[in-house]
N, C-alpha and C. Protein backbone atom coordinates (compact mmCIF):
# COMPACT_ATOMS: atom_id res chain seq x y z
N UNK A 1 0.83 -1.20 0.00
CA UNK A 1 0.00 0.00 0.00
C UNK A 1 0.87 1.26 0.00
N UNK A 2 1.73 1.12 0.98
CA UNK A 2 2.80 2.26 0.53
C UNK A 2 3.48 2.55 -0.74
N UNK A 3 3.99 1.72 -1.44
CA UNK A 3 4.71 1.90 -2.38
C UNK A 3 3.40 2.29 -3.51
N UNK A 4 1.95 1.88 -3.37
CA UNK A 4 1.24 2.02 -4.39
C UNK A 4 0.84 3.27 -4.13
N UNK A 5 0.92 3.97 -3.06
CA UNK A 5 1.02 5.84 -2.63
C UNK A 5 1.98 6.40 -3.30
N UNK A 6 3.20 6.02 -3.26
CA UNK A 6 4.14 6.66 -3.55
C UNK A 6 4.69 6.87 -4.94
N UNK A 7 3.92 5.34 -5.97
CA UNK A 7 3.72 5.92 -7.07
C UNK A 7 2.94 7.08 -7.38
N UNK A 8 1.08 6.76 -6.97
CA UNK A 8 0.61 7.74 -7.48
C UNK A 8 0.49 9.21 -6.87
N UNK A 9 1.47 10.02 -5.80
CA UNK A 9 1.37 10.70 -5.31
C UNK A 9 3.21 11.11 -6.46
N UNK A 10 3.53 10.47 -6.66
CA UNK A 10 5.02 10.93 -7.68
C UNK A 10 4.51 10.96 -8.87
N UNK A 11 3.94 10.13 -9.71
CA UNK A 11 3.38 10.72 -10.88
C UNK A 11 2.28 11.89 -11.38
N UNK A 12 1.42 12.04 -9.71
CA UNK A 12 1.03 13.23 -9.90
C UNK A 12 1.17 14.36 -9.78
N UNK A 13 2.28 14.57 -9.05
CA UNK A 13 3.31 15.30 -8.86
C UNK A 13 4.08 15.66 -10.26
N UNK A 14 4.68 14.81 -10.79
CA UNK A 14 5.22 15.30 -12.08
C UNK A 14 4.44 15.87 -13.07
N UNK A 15 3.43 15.03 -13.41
CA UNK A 15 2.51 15.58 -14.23
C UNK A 15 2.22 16.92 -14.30
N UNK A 16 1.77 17.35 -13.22
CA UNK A 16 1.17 18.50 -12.49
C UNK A 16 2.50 19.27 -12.77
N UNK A 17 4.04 19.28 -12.34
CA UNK A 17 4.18 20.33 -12.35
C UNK A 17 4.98 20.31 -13.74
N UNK A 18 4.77 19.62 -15.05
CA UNK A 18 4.40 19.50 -16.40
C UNK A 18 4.03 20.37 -16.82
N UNK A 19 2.64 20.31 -16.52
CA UNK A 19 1.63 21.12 -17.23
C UNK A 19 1.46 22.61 -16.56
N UNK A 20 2.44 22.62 -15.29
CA UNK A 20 2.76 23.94 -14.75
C UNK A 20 3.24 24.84 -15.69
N UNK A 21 4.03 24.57 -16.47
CA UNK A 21 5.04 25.60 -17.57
C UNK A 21 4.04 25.03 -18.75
N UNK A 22 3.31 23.88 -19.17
CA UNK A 22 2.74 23.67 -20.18
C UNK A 22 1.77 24.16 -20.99
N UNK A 23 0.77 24.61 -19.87
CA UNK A 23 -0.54 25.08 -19.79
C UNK A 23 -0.69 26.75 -20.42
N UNK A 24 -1.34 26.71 -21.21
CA UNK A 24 -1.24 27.93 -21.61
C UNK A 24 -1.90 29.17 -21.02
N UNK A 25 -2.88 29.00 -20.33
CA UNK A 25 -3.60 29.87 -19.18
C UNK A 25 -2.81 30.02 -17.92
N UNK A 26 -2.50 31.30 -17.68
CA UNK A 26 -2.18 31.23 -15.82
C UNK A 26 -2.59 30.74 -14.92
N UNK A 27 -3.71 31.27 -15.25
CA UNK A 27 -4.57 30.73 -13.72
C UNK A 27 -4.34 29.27 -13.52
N UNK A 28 -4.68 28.18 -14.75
CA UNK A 28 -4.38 26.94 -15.09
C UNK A 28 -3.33 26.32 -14.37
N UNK A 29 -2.10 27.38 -14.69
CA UNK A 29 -0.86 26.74 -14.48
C UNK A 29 -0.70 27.02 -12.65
N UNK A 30 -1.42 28.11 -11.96
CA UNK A 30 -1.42 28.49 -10.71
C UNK A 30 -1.57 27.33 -9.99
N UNK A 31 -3.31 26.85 -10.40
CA UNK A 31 -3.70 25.46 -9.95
C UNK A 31 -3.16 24.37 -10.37
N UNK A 32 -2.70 24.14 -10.96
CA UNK A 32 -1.59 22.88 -10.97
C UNK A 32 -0.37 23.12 -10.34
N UNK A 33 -0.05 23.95 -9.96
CA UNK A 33 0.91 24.32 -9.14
C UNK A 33 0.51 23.94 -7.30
N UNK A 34 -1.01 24.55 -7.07
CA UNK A 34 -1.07 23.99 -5.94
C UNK A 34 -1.60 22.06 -6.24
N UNK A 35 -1.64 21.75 -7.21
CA UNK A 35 -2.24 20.57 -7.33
C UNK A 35 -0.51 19.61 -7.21
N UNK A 36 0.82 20.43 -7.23
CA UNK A 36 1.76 19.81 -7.07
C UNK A 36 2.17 19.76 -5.47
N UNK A 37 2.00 20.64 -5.14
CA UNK A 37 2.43 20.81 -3.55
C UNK A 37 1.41 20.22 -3.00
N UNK A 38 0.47 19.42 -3.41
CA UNK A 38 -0.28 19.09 -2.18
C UNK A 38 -0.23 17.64 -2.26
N UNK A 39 0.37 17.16 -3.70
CA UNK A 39 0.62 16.06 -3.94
C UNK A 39 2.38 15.92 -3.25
N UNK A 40 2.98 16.65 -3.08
CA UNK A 40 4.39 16.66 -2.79
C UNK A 40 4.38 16.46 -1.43
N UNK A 41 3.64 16.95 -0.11
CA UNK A 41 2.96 17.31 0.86
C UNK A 41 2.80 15.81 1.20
N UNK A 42 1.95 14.88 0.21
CA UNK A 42 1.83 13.56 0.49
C UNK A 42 2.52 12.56 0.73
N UNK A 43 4.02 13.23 -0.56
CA UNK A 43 5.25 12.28 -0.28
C UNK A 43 5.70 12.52 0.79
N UNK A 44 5.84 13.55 1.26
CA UNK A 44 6.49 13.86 3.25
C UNK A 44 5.74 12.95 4.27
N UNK A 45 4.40 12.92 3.50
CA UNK A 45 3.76 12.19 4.85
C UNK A 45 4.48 10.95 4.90
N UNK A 46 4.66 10.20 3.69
CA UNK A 46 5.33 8.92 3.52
C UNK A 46 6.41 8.51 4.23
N UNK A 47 7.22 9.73 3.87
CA UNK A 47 8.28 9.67 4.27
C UNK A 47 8.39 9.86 6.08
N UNK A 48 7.36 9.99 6.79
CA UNK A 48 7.16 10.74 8.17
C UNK A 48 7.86 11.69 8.86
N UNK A 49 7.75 12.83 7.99
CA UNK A 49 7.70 14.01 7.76
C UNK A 49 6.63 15.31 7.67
N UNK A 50 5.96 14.83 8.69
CA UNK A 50 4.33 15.52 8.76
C UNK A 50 4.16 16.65 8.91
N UNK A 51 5.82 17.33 9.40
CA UNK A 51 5.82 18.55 9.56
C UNK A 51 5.76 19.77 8.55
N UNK A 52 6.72 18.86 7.46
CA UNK A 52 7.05 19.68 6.49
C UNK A 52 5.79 19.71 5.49
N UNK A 53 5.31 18.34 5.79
CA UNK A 53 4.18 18.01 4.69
C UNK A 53 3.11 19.27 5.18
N UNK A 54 2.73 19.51 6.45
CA UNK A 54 1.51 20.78 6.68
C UNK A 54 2.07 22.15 6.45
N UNK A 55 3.82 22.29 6.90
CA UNK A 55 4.65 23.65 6.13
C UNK A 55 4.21 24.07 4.75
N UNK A 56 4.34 23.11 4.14
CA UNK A 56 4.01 22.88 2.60
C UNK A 56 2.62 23.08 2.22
N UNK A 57 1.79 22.46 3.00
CA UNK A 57 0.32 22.80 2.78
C UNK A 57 0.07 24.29 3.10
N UNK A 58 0.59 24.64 4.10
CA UNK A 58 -0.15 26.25 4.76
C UNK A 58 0.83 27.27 4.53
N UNK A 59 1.57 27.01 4.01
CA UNK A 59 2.41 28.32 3.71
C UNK A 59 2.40 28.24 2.27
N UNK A 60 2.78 27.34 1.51
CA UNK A 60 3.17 27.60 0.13
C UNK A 60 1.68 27.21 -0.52
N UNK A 61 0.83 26.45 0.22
CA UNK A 61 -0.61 26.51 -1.11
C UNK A 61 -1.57 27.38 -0.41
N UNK A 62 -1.47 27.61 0.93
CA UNK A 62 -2.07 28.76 1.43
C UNK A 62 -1.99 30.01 1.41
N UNK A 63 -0.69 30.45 0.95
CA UNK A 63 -0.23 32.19 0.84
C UNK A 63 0.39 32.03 -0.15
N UNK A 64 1.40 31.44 -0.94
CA UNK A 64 2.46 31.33 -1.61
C UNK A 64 1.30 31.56 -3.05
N UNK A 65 0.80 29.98 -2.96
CA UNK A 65 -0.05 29.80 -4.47
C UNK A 65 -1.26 30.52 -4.50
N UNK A 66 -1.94 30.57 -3.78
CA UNK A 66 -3.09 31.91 -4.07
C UNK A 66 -2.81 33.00 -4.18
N UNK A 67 -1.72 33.66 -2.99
CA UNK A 67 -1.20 35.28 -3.69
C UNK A 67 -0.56 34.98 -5.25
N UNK A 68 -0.12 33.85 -5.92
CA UNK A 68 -0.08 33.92 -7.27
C UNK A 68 -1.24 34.33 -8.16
N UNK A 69 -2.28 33.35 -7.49
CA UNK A 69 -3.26 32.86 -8.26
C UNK A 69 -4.47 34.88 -8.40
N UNK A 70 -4.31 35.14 -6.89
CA UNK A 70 -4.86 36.39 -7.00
C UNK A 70 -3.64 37.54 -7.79
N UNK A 71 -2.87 37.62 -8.08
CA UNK A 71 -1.89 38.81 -8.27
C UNK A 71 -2.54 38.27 -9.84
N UNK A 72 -2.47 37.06 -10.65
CA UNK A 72 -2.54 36.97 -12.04
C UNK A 72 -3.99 37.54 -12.37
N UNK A 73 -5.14 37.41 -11.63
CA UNK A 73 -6.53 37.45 -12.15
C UNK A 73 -6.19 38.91 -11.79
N UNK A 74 -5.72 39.58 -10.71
CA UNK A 74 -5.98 41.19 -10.37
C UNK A 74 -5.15 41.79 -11.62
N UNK A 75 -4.16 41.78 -11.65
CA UNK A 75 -3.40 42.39 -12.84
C UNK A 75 -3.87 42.54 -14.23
N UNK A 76 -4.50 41.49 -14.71
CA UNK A 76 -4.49 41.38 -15.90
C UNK A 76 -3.65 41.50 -17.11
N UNK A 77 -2.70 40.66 -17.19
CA UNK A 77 -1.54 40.71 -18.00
C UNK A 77 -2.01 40.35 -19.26
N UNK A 78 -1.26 40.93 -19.79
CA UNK A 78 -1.25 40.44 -21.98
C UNK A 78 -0.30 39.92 -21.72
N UNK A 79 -0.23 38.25 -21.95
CA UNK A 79 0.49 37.36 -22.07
C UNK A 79 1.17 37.14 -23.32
N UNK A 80 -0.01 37.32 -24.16
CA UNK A 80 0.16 37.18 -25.64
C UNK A 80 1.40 38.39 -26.16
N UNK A 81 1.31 39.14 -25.31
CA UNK A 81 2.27 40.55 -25.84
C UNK A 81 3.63 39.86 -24.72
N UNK A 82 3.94 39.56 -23.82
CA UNK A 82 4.97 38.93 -23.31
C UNK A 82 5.77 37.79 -24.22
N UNK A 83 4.83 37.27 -24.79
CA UNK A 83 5.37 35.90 -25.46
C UNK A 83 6.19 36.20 -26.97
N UNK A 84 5.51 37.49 -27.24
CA UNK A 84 6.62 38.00 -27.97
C UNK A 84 8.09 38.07 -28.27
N UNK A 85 8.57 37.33 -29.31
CA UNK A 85 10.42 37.74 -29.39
C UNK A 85 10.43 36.36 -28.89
N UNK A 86 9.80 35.32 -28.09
CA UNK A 86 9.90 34.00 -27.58
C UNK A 86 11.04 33.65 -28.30
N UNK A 87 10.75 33.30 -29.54
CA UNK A 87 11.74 32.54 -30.71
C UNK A 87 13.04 32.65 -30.84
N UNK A 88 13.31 34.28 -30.76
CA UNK A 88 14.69 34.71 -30.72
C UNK A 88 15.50 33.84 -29.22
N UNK A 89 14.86 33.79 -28.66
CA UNK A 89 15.65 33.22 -27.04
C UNK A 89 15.55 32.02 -27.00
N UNK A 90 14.51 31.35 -27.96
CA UNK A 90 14.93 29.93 -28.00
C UNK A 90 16.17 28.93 -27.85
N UNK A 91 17.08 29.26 -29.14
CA UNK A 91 18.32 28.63 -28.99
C UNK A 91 19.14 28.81 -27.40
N UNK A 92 19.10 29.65 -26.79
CA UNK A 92 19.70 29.82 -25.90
C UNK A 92 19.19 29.19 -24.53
N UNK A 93 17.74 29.27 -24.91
CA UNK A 93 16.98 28.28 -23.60
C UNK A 93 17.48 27.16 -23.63
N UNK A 94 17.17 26.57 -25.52
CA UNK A 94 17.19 25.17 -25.62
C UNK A 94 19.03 24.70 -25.13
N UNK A 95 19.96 25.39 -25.12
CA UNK A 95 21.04 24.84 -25.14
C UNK A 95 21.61 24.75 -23.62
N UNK A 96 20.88 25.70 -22.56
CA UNK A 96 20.83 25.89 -21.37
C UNK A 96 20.30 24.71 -20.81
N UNK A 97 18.97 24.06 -21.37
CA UNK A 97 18.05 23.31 -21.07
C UNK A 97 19.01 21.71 -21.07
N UNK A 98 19.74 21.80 -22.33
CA UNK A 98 20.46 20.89 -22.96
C UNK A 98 21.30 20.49 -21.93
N UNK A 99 22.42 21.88 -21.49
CA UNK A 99 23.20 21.69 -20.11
C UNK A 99 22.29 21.44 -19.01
N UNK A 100 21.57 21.13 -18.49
CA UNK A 100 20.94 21.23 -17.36
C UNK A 100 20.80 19.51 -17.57
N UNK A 101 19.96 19.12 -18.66
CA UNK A 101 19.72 17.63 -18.49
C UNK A 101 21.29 16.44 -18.32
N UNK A 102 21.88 17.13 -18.97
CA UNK A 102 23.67 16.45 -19.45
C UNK A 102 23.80 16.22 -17.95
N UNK A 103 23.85 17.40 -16.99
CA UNK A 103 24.36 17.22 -15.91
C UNK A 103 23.39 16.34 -14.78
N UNK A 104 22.00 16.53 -14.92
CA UNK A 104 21.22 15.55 -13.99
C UNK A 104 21.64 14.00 -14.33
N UNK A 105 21.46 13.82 -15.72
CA UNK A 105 22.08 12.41 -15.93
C UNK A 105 23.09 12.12 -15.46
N UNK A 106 24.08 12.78 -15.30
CA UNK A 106 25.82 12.26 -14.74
C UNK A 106 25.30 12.04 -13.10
N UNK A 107 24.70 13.22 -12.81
CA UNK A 107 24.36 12.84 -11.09
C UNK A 107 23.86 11.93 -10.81
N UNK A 108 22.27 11.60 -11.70
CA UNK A 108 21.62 10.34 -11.41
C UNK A 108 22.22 8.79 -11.61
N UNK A 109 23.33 9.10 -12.93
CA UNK A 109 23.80 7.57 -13.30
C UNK A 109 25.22 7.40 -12.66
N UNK A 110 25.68 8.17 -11.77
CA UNK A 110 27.30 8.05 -10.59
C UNK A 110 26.31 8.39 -9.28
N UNK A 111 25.22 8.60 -8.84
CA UNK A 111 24.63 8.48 -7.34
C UNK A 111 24.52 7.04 -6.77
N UNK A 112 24.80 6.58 -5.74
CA UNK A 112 25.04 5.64 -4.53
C UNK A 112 24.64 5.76 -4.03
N UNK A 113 24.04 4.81 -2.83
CA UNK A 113 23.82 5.05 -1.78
C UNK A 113 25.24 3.96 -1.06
N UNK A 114 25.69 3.88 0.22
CA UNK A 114 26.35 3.21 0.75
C UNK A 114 25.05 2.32 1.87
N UNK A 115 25.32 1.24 1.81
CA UNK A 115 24.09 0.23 2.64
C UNK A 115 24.23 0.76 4.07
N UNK A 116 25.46 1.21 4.56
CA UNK A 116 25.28 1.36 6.02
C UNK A 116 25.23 2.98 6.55
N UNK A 117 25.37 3.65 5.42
CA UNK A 117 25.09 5.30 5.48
C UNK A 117 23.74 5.74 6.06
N UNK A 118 22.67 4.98 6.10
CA UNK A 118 21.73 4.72 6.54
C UNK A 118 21.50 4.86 8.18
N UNK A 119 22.49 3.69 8.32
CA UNK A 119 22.18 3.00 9.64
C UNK A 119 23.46 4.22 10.80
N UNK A 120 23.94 4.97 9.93
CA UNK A 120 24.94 6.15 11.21
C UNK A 120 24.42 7.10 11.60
N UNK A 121 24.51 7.37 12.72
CA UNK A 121 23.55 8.76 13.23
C UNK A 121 24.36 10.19 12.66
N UNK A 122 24.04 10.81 12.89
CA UNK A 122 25.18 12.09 12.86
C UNK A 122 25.46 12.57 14.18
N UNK A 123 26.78 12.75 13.82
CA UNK A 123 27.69 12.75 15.12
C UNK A 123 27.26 14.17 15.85
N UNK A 124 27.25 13.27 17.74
CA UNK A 124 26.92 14.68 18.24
C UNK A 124 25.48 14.81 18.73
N UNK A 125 24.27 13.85 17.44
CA UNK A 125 22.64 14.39 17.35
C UNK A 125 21.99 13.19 18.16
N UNK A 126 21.12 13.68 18.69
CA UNK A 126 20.53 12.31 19.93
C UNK A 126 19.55 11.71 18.34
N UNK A 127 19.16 10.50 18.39
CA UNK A 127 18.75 9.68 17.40
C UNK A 127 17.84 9.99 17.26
N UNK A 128 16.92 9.52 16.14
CA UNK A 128 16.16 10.39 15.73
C UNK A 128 14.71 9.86 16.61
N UNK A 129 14.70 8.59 16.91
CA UNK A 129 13.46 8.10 18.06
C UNK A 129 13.26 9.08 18.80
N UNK A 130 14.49 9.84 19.00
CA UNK A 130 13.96 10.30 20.70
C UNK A 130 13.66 11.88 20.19
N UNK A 131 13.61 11.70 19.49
CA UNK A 131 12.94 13.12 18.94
C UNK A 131 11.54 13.24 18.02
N UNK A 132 10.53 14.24 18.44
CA UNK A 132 9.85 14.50 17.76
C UNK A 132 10.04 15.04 15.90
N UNK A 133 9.34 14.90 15.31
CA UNK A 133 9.68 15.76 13.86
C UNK A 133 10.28 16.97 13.92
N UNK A 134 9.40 17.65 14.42
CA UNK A 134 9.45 19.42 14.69
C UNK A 134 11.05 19.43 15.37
N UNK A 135 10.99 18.88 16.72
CA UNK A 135 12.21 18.80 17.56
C UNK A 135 13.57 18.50 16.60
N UNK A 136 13.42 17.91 15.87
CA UNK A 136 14.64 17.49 15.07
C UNK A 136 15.15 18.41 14.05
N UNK A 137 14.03 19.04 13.33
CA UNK A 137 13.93 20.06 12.43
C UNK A 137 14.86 20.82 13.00
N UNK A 138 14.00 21.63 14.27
CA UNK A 138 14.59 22.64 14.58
C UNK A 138 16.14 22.46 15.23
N UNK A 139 16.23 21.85 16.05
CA UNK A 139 17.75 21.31 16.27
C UNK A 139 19.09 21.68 15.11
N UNK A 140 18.24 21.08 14.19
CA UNK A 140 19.04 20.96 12.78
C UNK A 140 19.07 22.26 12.14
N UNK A 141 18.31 23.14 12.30
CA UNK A 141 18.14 24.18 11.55
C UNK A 141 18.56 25.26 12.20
N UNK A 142 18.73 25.47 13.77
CA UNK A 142 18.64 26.35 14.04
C UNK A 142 20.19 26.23 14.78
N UNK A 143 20.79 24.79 14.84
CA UNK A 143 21.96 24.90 15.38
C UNK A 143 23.30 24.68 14.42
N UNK A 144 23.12 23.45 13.31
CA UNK A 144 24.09 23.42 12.78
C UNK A 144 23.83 24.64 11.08
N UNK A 145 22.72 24.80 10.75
CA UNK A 145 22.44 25.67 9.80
C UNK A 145 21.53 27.22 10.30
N UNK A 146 22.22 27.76 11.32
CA UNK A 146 21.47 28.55 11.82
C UNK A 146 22.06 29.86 10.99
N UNK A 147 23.60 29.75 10.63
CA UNK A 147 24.13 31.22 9.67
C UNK A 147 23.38 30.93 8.39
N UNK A 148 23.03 29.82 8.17
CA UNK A 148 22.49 30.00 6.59
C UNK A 148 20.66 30.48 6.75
N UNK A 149 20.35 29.80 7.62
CA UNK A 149 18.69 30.38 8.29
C UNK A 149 18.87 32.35 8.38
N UNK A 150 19.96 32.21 8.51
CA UNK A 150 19.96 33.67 9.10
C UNK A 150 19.86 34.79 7.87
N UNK A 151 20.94 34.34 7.12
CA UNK A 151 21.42 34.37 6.11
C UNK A 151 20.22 34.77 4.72
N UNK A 152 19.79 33.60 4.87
CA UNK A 152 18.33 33.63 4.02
C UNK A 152 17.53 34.44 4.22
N UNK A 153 17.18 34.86 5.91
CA UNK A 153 16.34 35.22 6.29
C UNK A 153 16.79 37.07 6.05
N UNK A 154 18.29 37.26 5.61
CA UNK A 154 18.80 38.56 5.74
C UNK A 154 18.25 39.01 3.71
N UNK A 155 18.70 38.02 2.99
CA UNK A 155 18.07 38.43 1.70
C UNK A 155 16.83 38.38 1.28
N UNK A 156 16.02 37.87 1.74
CA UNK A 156 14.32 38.09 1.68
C UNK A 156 14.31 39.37 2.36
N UNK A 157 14.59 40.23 3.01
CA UNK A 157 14.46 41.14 3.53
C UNK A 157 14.97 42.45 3.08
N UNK A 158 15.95 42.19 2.28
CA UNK A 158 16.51 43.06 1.19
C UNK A 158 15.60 42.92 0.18
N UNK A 159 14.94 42.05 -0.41
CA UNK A 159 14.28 41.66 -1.90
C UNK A 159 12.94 42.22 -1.07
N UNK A 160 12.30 42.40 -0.07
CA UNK A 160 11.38 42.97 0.24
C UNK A 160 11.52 44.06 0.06
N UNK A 161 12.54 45.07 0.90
CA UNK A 161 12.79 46.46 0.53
C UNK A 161 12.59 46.73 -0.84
N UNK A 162 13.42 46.32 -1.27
CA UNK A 162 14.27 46.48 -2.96
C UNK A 162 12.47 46.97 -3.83
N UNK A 163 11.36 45.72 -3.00
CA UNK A 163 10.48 45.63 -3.85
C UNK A 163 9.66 46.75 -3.82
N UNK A 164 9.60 47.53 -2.65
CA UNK A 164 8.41 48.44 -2.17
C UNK A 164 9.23 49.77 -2.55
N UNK A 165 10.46 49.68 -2.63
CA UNK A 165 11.27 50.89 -3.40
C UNK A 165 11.00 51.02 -4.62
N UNK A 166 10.85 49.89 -5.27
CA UNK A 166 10.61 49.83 -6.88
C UNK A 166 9.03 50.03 -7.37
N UNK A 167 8.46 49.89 -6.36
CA UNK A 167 6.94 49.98 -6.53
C UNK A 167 6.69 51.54 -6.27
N UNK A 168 7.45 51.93 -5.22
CA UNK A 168 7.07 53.26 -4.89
C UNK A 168 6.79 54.40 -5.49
N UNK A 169 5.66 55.25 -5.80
CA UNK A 169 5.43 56.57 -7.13
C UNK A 169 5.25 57.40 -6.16
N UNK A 170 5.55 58.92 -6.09
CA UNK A 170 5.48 59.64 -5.76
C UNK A 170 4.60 60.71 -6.34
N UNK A 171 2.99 60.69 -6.18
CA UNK A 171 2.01 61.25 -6.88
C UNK A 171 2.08 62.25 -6.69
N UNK A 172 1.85 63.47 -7.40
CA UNK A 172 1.27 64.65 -7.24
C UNK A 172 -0.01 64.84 -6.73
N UNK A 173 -0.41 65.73 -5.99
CA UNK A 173 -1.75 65.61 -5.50
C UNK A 173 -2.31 64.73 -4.28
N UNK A 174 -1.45 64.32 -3.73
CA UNK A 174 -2.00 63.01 -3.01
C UNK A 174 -1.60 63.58 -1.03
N UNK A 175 -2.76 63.50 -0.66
CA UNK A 175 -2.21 63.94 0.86
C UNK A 175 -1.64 62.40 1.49
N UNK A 176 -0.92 62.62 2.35
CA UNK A 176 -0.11 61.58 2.69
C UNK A 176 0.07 61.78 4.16
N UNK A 177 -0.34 61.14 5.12
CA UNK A 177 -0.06 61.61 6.55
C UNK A 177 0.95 61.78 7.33
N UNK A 178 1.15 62.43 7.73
CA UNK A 178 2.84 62.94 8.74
C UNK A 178 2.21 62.44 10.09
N UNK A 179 2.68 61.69 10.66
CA UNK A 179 2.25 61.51 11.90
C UNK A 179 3.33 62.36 13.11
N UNK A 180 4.20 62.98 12.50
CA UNK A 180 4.75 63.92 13.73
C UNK A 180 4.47 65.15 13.37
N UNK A 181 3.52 66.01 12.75
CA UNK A 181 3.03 66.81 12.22
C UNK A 181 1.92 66.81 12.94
N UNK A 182 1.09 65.68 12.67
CA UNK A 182 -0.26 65.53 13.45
C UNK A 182 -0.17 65.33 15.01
N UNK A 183 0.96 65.12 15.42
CA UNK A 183 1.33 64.74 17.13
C UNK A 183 1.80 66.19 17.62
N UNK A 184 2.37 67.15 17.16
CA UNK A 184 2.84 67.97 17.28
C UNK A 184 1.64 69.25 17.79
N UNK A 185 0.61 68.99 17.00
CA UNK A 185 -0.62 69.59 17.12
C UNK A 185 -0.78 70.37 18.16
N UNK A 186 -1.19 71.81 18.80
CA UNK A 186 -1.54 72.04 19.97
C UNK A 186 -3.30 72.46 19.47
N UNK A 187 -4.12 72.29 21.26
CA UNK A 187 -5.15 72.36 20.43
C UNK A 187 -5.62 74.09 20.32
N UNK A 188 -4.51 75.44 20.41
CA UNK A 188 -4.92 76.25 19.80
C UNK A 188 -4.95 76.36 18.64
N UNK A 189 -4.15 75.37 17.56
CA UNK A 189 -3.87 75.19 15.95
C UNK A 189 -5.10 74.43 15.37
N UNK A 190 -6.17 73.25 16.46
CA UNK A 190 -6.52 72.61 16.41
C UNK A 190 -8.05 72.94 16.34
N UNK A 191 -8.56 73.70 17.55
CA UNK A 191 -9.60 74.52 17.97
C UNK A 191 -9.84 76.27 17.51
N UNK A 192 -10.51 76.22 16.51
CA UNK A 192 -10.89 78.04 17.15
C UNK A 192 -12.18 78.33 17.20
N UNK A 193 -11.87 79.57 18.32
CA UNK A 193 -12.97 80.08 18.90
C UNK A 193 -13.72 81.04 18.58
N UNK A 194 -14.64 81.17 18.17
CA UNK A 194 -15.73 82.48 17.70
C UNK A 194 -16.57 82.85 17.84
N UNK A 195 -16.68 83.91 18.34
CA UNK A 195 -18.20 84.69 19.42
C UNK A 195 -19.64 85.12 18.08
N UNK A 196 -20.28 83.92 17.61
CA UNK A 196 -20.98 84.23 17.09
C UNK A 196 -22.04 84.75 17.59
N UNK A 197 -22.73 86.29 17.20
CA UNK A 197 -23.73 87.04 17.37
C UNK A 197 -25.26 85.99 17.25
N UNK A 198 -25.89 86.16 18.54
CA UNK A 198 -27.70 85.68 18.52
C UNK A 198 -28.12 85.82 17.49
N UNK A 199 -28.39 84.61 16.18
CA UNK A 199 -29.32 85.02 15.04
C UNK A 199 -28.75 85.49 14.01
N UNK A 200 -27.64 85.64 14.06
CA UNK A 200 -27.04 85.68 12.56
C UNK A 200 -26.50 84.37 12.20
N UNK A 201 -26.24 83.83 12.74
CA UNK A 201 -25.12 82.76 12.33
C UNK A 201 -23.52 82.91 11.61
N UNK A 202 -23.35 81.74 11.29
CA UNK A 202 -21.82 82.50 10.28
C UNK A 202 -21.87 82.70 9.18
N UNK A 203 -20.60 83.52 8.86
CA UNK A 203 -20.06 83.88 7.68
C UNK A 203 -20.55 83.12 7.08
N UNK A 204 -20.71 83.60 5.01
CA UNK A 204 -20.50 82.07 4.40
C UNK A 204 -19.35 81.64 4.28
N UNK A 205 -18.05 82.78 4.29
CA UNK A 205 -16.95 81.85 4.14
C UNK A 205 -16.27 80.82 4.97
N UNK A 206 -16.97 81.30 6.07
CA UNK A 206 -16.49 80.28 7.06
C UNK A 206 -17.42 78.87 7.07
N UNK A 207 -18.80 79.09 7.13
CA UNK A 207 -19.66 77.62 6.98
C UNK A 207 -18.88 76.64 5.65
């Protein structure tokens, strides 16, 4: 029963993320995109990895693939005007593409496993029984890969800036709030006072 999961949770997986680049509609390709991660999600469970498998579910098909799926329908892109010039960049994809497969084959047809690589703990780490999923994760992540956690966590944070700088327009016309402007306030700047006369009321320039 396992192994008959693990086919069809890997072939649908491939398929899916196939027809990810295949599909000629966005939106299409959005949802097959979450139709890969949730199938990918399945192989973790297999693997008992339950942690990563719900990481995977709630972050990347919960925020990741719908903020896709909403940014493509809100925008409204001309695709058809993107796809333009395609042809000219062909050769260069295709020969990129070319290097890319050359080298998976050499990895896949010189990869090993050693029979007892398996059976060694890593030195130093209490075994993995005596640890929860999560517990192990984090151990691992936060002690022996904690500069690269950090690390990562320092360039998403630049590519955030970078992004809201690049987005940023500076409209004409547009009031924009100063909040030490507005704190600064006293309430004689704030309040005024005027002895309106019984029965006239005010000015019109002032109403």
């Amino acid at each position: 029963m396992t192994a008959l999961f693990f086919y069809l949770f890997s072939t649908v997986t491939v398929a899916s993320a196939f027809m990810v680049i295949a599909a000629r509609n966005p939106v299409h390709s959005v949802l097959y995109l979450i139709l890969a991660f949730v199938n990918a999600a399945g192989l973790f469970l297999l693997m008992g990895a339950e942690f990563l498998a719900m990481i995977l579910v709630v972050v990347y098909v919960g925020a990741v693939a719908v903020l896709f799926l909403f940014v493509v329908m809100m925008l409204d892109v001309d695709f058809a005007e993107l796809r333009q010039g395609y042809l000219n960049y062909l050769p260069v994809g295709a020969l990129i593409g070319l290097i890319f497969l050359v080298e998976l084959v050499l990895v896949v047809s010189t990869w090993t496993v050693s029979p007892t690589a398996l059976q060694l703990p890593l030195a130093g780490s209490p075994t993995v029984e005596a640890l929860t999923n999560t517990e192990a994760i984090g151990r691992v992540l936060y002690t022996r890969y904690a500069y690269f956690f950090q690390a990562s966590g320092l360039i998403l944070l630049v590519a955030m800036i970078g992004a809201i700088v690049l987005t940023l327009r500076d409209r004409v016309g547009v009031r924009r709030q100063i909040i030490a402007v507005q704190v600064a306030r006293t309430p004689e700047e704030a309040v005024e006072m005027r002895s309106v006369p019984s029965g006239r009321g005010l000015p019109e320039e002032v109403s």
